[in-house]
N, C-alpha and C. Protein backbone atom coordinates (compact mmCIF):
# COMPACT_ATOMS: atom_id res chain seq x y z
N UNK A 1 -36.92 -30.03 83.44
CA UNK A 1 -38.12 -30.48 84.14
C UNK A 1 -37.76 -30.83 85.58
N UNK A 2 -38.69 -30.03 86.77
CA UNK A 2 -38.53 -30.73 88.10
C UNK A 2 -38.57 -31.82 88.33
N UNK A 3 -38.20 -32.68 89.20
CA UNK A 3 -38.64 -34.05 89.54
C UNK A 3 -39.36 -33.72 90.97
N UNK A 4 -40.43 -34.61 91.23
CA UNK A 4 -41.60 -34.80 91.64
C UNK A 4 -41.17 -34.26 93.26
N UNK A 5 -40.46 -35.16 93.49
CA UNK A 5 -40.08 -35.30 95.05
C UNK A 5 -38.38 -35.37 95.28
N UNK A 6 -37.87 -34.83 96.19
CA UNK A 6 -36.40 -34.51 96.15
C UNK A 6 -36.14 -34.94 97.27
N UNK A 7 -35.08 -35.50 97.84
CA UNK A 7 -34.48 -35.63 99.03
C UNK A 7 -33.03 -35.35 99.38
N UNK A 8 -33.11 -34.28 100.66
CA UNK A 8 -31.51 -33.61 101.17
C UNK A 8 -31.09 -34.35 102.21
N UNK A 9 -30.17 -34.19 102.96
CA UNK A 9 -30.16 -35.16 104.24
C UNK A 9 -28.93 -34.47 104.91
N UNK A 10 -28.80 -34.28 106.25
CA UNK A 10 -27.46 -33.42 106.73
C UNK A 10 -28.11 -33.58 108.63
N UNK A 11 -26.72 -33.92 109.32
CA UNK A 11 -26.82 -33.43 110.55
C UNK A 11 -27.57 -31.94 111.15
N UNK A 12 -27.24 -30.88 110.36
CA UNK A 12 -27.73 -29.73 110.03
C UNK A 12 -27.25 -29.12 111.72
N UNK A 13 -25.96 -29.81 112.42
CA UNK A 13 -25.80 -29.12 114.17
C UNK A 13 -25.47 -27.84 114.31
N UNK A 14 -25.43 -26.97 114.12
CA UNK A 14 -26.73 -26.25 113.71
C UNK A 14 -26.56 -26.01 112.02
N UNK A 15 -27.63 -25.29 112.01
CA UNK A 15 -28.36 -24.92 110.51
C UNK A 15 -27.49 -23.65 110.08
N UNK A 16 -26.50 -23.72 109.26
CA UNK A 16 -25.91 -22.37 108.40
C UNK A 16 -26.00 -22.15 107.23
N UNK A 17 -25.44 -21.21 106.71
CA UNK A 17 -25.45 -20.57 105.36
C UNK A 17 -25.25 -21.51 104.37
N UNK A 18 -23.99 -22.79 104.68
CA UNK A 18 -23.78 -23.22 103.41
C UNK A 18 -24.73 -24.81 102.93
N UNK A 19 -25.42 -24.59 104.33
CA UNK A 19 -26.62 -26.05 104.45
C UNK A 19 -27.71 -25.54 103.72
N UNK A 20 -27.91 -24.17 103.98
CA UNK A 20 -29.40 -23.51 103.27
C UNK A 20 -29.01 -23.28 101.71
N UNK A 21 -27.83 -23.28 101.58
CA UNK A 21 -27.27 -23.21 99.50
C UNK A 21 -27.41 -24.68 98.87
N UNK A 22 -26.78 -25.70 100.01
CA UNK A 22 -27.39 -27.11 99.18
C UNK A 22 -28.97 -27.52 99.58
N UNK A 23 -29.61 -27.01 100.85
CA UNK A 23 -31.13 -27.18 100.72
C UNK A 23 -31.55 -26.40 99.33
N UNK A 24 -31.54 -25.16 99.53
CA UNK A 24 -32.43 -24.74 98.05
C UNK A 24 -31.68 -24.88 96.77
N UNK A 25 -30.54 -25.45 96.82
CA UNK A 25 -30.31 -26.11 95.11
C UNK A 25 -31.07 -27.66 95.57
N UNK A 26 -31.25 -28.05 96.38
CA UNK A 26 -32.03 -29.50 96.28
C UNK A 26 -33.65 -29.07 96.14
N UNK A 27 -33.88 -27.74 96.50
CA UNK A 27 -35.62 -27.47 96.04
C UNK A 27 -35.25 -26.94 94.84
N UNK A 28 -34.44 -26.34 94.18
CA UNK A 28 -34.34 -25.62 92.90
C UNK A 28 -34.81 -26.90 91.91
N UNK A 29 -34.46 -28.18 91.92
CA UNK A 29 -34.45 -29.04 90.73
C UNK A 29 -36.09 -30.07 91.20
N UNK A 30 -36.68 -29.90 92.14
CA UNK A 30 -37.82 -30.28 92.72
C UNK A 30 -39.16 -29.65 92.75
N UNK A 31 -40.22 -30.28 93.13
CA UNK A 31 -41.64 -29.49 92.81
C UNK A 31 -42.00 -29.55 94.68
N UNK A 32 -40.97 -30.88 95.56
CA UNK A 32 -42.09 -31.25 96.42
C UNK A 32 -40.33 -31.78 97.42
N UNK A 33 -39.55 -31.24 98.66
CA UNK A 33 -38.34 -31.27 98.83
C UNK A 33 -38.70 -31.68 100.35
N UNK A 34 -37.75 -32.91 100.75
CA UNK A 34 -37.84 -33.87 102.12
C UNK A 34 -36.26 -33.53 102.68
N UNK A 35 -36.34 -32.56 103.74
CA UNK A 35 -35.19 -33.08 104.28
C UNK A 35 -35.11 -33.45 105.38
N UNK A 36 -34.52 -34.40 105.50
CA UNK A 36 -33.35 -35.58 106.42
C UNK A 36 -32.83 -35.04 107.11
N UNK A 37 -32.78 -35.44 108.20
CA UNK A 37 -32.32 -35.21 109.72
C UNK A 37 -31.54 -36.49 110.29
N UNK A 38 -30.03 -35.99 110.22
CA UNK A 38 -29.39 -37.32 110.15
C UNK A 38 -29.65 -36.94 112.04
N UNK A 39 -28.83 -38.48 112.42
CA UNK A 39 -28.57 -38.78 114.16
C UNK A 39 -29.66 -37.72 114.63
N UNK A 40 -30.97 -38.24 114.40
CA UNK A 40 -31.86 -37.38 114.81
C UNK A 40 -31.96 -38.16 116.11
N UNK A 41 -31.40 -39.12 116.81
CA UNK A 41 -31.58 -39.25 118.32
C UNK A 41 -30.27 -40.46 118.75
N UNK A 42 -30.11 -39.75 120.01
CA UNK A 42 -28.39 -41.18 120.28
C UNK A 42 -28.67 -42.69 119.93
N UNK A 43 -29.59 -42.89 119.71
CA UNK A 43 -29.90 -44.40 119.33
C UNK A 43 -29.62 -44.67 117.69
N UNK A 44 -29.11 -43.43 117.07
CA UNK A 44 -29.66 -43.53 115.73
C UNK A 44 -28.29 -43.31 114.72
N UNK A 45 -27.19 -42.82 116.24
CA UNK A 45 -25.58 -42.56 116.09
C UNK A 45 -25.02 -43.75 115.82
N UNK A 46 -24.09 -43.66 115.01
CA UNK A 46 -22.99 -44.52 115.05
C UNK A 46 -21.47 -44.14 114.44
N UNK A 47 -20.30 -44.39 114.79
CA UNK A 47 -19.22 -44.35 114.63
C UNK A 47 -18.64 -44.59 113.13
N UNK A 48 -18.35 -43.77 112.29
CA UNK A 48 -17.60 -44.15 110.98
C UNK A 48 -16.33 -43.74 110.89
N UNK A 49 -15.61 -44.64 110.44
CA UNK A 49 -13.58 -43.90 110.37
C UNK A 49 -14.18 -43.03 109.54
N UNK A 50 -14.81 -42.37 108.45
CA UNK A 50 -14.85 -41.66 107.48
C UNK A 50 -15.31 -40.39 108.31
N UNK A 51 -15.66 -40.29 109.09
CA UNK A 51 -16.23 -38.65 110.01
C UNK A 51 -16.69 -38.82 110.94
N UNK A 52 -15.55 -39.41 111.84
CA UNK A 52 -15.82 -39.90 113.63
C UNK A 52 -16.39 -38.95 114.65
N UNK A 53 -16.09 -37.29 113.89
CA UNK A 53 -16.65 -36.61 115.26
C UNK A 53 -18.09 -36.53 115.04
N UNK A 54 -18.58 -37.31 114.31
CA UNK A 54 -19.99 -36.84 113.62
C UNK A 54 -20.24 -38.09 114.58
N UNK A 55 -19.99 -38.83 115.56
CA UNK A 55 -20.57 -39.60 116.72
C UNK A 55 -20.56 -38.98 118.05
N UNK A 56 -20.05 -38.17 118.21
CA UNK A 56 -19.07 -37.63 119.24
C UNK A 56 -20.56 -36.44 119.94
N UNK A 57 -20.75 -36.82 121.37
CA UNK A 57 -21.85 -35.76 121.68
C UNK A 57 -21.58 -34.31 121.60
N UNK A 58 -20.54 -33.57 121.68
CA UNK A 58 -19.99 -32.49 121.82
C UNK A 58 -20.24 -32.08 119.79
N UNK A 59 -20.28 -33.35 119.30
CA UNK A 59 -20.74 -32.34 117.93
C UNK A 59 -22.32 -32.78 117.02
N UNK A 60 -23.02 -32.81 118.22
CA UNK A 60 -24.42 -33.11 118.22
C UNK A 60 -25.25 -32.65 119.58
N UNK A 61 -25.27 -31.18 119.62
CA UNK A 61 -25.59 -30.65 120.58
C UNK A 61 -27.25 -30.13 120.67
N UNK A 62 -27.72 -30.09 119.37
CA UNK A 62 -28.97 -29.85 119.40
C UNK A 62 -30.08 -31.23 119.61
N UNK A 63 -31.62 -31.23 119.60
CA UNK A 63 -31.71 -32.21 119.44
C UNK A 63 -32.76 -32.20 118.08
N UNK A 64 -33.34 -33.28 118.01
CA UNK A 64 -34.12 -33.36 116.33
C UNK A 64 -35.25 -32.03 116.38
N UNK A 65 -35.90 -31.96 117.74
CA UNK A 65 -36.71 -31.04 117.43
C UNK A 65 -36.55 -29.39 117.13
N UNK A 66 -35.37 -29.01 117.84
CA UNK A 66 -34.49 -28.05 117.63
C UNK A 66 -34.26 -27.99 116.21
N UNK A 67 -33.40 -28.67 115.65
CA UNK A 67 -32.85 -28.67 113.97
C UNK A 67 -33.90 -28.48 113.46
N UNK A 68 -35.31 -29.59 113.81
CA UNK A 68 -36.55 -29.44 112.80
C UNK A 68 -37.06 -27.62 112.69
N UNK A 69 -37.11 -27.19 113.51
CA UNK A 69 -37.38 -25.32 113.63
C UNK A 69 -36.90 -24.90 113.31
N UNK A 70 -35.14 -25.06 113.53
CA UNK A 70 -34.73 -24.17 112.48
C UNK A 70 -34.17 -24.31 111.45
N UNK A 71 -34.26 -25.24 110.76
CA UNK A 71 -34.79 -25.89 109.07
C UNK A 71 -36.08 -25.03 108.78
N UNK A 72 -37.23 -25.61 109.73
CA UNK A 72 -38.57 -25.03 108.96
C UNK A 72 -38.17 -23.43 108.79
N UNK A 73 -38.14 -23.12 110.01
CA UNK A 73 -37.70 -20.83 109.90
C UNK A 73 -37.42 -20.72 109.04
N UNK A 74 -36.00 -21.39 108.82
CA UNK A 74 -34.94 -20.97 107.39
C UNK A 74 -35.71 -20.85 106.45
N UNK A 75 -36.25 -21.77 106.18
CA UNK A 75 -37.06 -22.07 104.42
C UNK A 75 -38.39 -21.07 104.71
N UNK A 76 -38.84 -21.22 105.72
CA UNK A 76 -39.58 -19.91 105.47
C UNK A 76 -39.77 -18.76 105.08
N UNK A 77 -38.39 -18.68 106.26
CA UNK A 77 -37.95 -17.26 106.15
C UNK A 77 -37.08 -16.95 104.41
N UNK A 78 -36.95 -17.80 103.59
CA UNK A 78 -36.06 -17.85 102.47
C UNK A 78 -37.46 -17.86 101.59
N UNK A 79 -38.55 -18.41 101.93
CA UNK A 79 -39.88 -17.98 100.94
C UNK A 79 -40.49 -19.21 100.21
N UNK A 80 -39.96 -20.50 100.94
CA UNK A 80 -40.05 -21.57 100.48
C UNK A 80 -41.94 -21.59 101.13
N UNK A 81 -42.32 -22.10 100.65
CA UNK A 81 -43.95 -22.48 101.52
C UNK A 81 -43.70 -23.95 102.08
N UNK A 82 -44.72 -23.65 102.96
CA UNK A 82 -44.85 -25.01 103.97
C UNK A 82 -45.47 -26.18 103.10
N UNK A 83 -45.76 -25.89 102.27
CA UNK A 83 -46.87 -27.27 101.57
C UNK A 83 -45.35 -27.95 100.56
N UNK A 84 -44.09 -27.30 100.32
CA UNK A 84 -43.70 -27.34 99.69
C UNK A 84 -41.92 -28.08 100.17
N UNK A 85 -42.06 -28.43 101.05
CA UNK A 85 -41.35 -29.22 101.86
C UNK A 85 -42.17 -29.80 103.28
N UNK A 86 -40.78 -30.85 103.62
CA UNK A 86 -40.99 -32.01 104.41
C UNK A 86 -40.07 -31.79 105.20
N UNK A 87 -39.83 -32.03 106.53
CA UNK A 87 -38.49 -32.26 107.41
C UNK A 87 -38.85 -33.72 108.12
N UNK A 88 -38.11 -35.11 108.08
CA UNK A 88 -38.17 -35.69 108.71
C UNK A 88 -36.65 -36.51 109.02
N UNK A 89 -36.69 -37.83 110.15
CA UNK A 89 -35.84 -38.15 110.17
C UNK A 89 -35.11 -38.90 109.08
N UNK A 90 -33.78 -39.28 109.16
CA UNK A 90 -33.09 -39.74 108.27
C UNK A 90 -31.49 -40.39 108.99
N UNK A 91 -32.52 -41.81 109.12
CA UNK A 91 -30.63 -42.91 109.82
C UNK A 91 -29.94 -43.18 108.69
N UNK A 92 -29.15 -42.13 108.26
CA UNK A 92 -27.87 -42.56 107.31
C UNK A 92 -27.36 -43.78 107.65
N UNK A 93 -26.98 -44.07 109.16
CA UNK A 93 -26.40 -44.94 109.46
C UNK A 93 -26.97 -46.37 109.79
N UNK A 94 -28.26 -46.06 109.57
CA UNK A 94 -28.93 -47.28 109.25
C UNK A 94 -30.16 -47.25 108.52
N UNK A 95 -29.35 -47.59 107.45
CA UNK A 95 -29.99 -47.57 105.83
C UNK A 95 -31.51 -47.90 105.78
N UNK A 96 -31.22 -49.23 106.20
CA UNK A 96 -32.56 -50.49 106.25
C UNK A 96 -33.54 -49.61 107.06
N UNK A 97 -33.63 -48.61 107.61
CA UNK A 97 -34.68 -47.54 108.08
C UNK A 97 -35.27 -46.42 107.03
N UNK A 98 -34.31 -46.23 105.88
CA UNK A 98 -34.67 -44.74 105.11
C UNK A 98 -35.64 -44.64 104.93
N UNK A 99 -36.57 -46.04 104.39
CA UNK A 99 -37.69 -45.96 103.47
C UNK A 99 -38.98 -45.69 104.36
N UNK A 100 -38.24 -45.59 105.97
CA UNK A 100 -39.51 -45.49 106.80
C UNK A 100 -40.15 -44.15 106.82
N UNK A 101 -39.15 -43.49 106.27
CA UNK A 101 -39.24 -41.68 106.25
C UNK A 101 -39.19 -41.24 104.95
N UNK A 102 -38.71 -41.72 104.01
CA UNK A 102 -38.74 -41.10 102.75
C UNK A 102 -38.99 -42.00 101.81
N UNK A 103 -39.43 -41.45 100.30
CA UNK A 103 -40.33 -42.81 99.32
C UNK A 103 -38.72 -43.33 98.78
N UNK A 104 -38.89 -44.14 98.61
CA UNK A 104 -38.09 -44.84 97.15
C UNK A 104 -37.36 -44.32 96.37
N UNK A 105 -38.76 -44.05 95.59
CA UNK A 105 -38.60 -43.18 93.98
C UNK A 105 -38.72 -42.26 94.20
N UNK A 106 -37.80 -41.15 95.14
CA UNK A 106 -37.59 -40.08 95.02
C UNK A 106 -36.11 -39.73 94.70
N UNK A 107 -35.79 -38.63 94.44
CA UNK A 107 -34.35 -38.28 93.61
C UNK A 107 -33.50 -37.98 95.00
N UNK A 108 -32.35 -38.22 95.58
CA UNK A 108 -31.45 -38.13 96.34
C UNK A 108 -30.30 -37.24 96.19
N UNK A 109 -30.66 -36.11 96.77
CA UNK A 109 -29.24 -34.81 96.14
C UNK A 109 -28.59 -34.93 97.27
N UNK A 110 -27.28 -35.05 96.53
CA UNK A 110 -25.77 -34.23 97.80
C UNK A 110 -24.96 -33.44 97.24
N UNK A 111 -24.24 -33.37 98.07
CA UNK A 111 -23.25 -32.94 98.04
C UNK A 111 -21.94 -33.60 98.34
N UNK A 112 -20.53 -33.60 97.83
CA UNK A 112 -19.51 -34.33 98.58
C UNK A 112 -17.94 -33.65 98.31
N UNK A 113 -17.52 -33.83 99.90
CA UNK A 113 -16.27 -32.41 100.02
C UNK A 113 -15.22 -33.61 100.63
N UNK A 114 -15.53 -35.09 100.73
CA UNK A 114 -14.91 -35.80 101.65
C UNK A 114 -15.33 -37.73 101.37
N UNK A 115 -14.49 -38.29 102.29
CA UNK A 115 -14.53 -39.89 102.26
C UNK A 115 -16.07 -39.83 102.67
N UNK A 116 -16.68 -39.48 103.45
CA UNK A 116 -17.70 -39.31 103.97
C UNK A 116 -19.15 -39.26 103.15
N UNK A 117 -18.79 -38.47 102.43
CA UNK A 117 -19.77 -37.79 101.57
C UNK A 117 -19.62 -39.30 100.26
N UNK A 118 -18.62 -39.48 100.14
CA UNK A 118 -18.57 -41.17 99.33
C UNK A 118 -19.32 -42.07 99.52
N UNK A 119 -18.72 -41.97 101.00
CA UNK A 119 -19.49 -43.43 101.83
C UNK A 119 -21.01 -43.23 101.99
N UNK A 120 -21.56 -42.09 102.14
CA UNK A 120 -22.92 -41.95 101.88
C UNK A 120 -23.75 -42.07 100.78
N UNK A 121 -22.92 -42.07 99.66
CA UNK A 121 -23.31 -41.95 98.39
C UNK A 121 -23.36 -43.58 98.04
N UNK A 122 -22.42 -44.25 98.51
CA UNK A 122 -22.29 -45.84 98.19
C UNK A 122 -23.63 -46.32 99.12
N UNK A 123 -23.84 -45.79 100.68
CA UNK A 123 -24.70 -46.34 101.28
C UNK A 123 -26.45 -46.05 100.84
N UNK A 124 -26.42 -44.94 99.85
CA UNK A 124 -28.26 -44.89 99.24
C UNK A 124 -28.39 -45.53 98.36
N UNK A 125 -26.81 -45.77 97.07
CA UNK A 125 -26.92 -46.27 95.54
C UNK A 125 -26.93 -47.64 96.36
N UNK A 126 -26.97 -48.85 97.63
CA UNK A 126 -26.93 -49.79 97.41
C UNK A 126 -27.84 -49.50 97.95
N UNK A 127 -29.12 -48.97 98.42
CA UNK A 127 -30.43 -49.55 99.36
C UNK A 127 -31.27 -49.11 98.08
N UNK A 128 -30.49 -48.75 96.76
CA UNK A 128 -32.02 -48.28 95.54
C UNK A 128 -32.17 -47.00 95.17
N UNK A 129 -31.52 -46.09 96.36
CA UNK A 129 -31.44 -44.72 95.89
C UNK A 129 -31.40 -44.27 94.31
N UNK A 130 -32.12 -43.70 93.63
CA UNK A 130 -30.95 -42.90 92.45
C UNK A 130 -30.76 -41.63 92.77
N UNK A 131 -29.31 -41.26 93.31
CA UNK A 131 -28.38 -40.35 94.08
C UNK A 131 -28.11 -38.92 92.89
N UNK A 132 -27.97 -38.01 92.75
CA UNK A 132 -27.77 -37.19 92.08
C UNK A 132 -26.79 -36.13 92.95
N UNK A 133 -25.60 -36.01 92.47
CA UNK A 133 -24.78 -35.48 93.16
C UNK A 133 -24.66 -33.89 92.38
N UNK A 134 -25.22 -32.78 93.31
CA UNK A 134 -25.15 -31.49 92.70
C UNK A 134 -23.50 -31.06 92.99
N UNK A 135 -22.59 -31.57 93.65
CA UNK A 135 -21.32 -30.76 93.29
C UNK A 135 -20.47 -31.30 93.92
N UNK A 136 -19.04 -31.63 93.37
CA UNK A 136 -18.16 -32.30 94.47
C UNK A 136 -17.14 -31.35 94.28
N UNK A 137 -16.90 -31.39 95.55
CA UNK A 137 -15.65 -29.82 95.82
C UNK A 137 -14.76 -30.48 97.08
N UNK A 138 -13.38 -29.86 96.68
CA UNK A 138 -12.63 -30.44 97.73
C UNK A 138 -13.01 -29.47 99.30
N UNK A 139 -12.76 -30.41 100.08
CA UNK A 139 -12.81 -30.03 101.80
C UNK A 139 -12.38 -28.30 102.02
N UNK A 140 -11.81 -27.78 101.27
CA UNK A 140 -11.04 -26.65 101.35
C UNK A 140 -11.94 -26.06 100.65
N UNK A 141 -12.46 -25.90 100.03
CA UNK A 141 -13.79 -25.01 99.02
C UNK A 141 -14.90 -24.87 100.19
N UNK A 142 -14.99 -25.72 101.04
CA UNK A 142 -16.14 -25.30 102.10
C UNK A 142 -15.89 -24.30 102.77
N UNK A 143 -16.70 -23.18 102.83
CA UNK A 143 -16.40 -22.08 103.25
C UNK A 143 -17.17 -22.16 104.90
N UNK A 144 -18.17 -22.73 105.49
CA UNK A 144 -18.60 -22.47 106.86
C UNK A 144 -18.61 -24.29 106.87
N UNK A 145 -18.83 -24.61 108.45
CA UNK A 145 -19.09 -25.98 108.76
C UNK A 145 -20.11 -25.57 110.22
N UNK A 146 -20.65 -26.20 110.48
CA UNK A 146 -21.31 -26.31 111.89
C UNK A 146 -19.75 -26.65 113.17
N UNK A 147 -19.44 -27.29 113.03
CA UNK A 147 -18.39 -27.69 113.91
C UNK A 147 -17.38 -25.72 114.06
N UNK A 148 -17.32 -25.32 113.10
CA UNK A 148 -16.84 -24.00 112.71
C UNK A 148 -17.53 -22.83 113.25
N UNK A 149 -18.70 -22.95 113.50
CA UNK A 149 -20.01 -22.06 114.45
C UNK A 149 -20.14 -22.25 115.51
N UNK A 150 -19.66 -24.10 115.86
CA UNK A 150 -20.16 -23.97 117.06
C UNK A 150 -18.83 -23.25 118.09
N UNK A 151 -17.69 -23.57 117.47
CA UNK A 151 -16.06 -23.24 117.57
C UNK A 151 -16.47 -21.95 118.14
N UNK A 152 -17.24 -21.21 117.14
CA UNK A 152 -16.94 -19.87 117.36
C UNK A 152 -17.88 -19.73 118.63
N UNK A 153 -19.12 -20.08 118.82
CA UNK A 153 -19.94 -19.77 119.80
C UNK A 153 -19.32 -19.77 121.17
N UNK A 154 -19.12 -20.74 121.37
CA UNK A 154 -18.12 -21.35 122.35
C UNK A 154 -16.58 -20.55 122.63
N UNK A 155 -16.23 -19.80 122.01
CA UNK A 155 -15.39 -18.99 121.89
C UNK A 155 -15.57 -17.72 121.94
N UNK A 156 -16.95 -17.22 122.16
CA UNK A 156 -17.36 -16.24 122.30
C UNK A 156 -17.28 -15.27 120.95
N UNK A 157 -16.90 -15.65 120.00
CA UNK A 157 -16.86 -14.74 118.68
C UNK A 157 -18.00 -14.98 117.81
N UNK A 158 -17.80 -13.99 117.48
CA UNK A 158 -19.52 -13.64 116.58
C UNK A 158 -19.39 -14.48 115.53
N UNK A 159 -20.76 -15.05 115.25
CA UNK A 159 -21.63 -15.97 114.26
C UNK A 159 -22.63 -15.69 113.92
N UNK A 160 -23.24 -14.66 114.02
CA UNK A 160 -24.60 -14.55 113.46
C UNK A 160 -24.25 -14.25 111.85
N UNK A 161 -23.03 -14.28 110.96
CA UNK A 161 -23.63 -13.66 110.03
C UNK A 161 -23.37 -15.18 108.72
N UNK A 162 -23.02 -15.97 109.74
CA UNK A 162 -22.58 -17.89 109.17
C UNK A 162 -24.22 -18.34 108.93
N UNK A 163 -25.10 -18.03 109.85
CA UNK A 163 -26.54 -18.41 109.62
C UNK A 163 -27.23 -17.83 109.20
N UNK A 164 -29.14 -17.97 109.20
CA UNK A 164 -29.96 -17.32 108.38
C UNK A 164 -30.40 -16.75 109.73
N UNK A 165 -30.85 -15.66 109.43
CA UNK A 165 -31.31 -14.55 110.21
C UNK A 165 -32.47 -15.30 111.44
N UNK A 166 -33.42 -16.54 111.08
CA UNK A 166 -34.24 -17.20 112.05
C UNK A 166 -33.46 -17.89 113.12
N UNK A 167 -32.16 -18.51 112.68
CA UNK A 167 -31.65 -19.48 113.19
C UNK A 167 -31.26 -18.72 114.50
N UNK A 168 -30.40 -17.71 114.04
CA UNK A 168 -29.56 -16.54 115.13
C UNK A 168 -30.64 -16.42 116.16
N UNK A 169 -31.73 -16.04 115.64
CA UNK A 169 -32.88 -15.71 116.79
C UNK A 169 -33.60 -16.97 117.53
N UNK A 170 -33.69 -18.02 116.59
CA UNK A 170 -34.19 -19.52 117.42
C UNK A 170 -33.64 -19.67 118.68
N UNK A 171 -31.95 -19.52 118.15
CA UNK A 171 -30.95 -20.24 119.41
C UNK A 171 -31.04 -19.21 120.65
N UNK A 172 -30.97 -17.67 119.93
CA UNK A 172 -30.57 -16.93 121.15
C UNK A 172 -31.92 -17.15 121.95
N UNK A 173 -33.33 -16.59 121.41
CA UNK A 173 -34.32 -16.91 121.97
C UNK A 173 -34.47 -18.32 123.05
N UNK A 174 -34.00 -18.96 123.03
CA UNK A 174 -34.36 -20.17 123.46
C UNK A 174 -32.65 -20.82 124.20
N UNK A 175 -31.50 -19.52 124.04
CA UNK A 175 -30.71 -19.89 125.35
C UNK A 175 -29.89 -21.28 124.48
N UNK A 176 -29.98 -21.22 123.46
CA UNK A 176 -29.27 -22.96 122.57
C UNK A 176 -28.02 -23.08 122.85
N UNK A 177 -27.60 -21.52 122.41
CA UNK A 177 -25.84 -21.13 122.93
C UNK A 177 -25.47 -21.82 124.00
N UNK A 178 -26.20 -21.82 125.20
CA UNK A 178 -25.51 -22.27 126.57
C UNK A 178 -25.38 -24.05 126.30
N UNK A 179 -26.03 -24.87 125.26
CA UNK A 179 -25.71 -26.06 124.98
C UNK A 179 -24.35 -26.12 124.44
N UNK A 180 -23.81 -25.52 123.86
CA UNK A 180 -22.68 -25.16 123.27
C UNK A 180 -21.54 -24.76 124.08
N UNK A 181 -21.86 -23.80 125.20
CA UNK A 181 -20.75 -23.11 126.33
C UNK A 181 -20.60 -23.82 126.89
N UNK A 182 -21.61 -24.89 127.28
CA UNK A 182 -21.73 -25.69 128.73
C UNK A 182 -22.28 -24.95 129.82
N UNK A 183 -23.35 -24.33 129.31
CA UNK A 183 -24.23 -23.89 130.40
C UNK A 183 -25.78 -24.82 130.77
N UNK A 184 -25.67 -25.78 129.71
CA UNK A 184 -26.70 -26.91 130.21
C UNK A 184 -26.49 -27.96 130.01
């Protein structure tokens, strides 16, 4: 049986292949799927020993409204319907905010490859969450990362085939790359 309402949650800097496999296993077990937009603005950052570059501006180059598009594309473009997800924000790092964006009693899926992925899991099970962890795999089983795309962008080596076919076209369309090169 689905559960009602689902919630994902991820930086998503940018949106790749292996973010869109834990988004739709988090709609696979759902009727009605919210995802979370972590450090959706510098006010909303903060510093953890558990995954420090995840403060760091150089690995938060897009901004919320950016990620929100190409989240929505993806799931579009993957056949999800619009009535059938949510994209909003989500301060991991400050808990005492979640409930401003997402219900309660909704089911909380992750994922965890790291200390990180712990510490997030300790920080929903104490604000009430009930957390449902679809897979824990060591750091080395992750096959793409955003930090790994943006590497490559910035390096001039090809990435289009790490993302979903909207994303490739969001960024190029709209010049995103040069956030990445340091062309803006």
């Amino acid at each position: 049986m689905l559960d009602a309402v689902g919630v994902v949650h991820g930086r998503f800097q940018l949106l790749h292949n292996e973010h869109m496999k834990y988004i739709l296993a988090g709609k696979n077990r759902c009727k009605h799927l919210i995802i979370g937009i972590c450090n959706p603005d510098r006010s909303l950052v903060k510093y953890t020993e558990n995954s420090p570059h995840r403060s760091e501006d150089v690995s938060n180059p897009f901004s919320y409204y950016e990620r929100f598009q190409m989240i929505q594309g993806a799931l579009l473009e993957s056949g999800i319907s619009i009535y059938d997800f949510d994209i909003v924000p989500f301060p991991i790092n400050y808990p005492e905010l979640i409930f401003s964006y997402t219900p309660q009693n909704a089911k909380y899926y992750m994922t965890i490859y790291d200390k990180w992925g712990e510490e997030k899991r300790e920080i929903l099970e104490k604000i009430g969450c009930t957390v449902e962890v679809m897979w824990k795999r060591d750091i080395s089983q992750k096959i793409i990362s955003g930090t790994d795309v943006r590497r490559r962008i910035k390096e001039g080596k090809t990435w289009r085939q790490f993302v979903p076919p909207s994303v490739y076209k969001y960024i190029k369309a709209h010049e995103l790359d040069k956030k990445i090169i340091g062309g803006e």
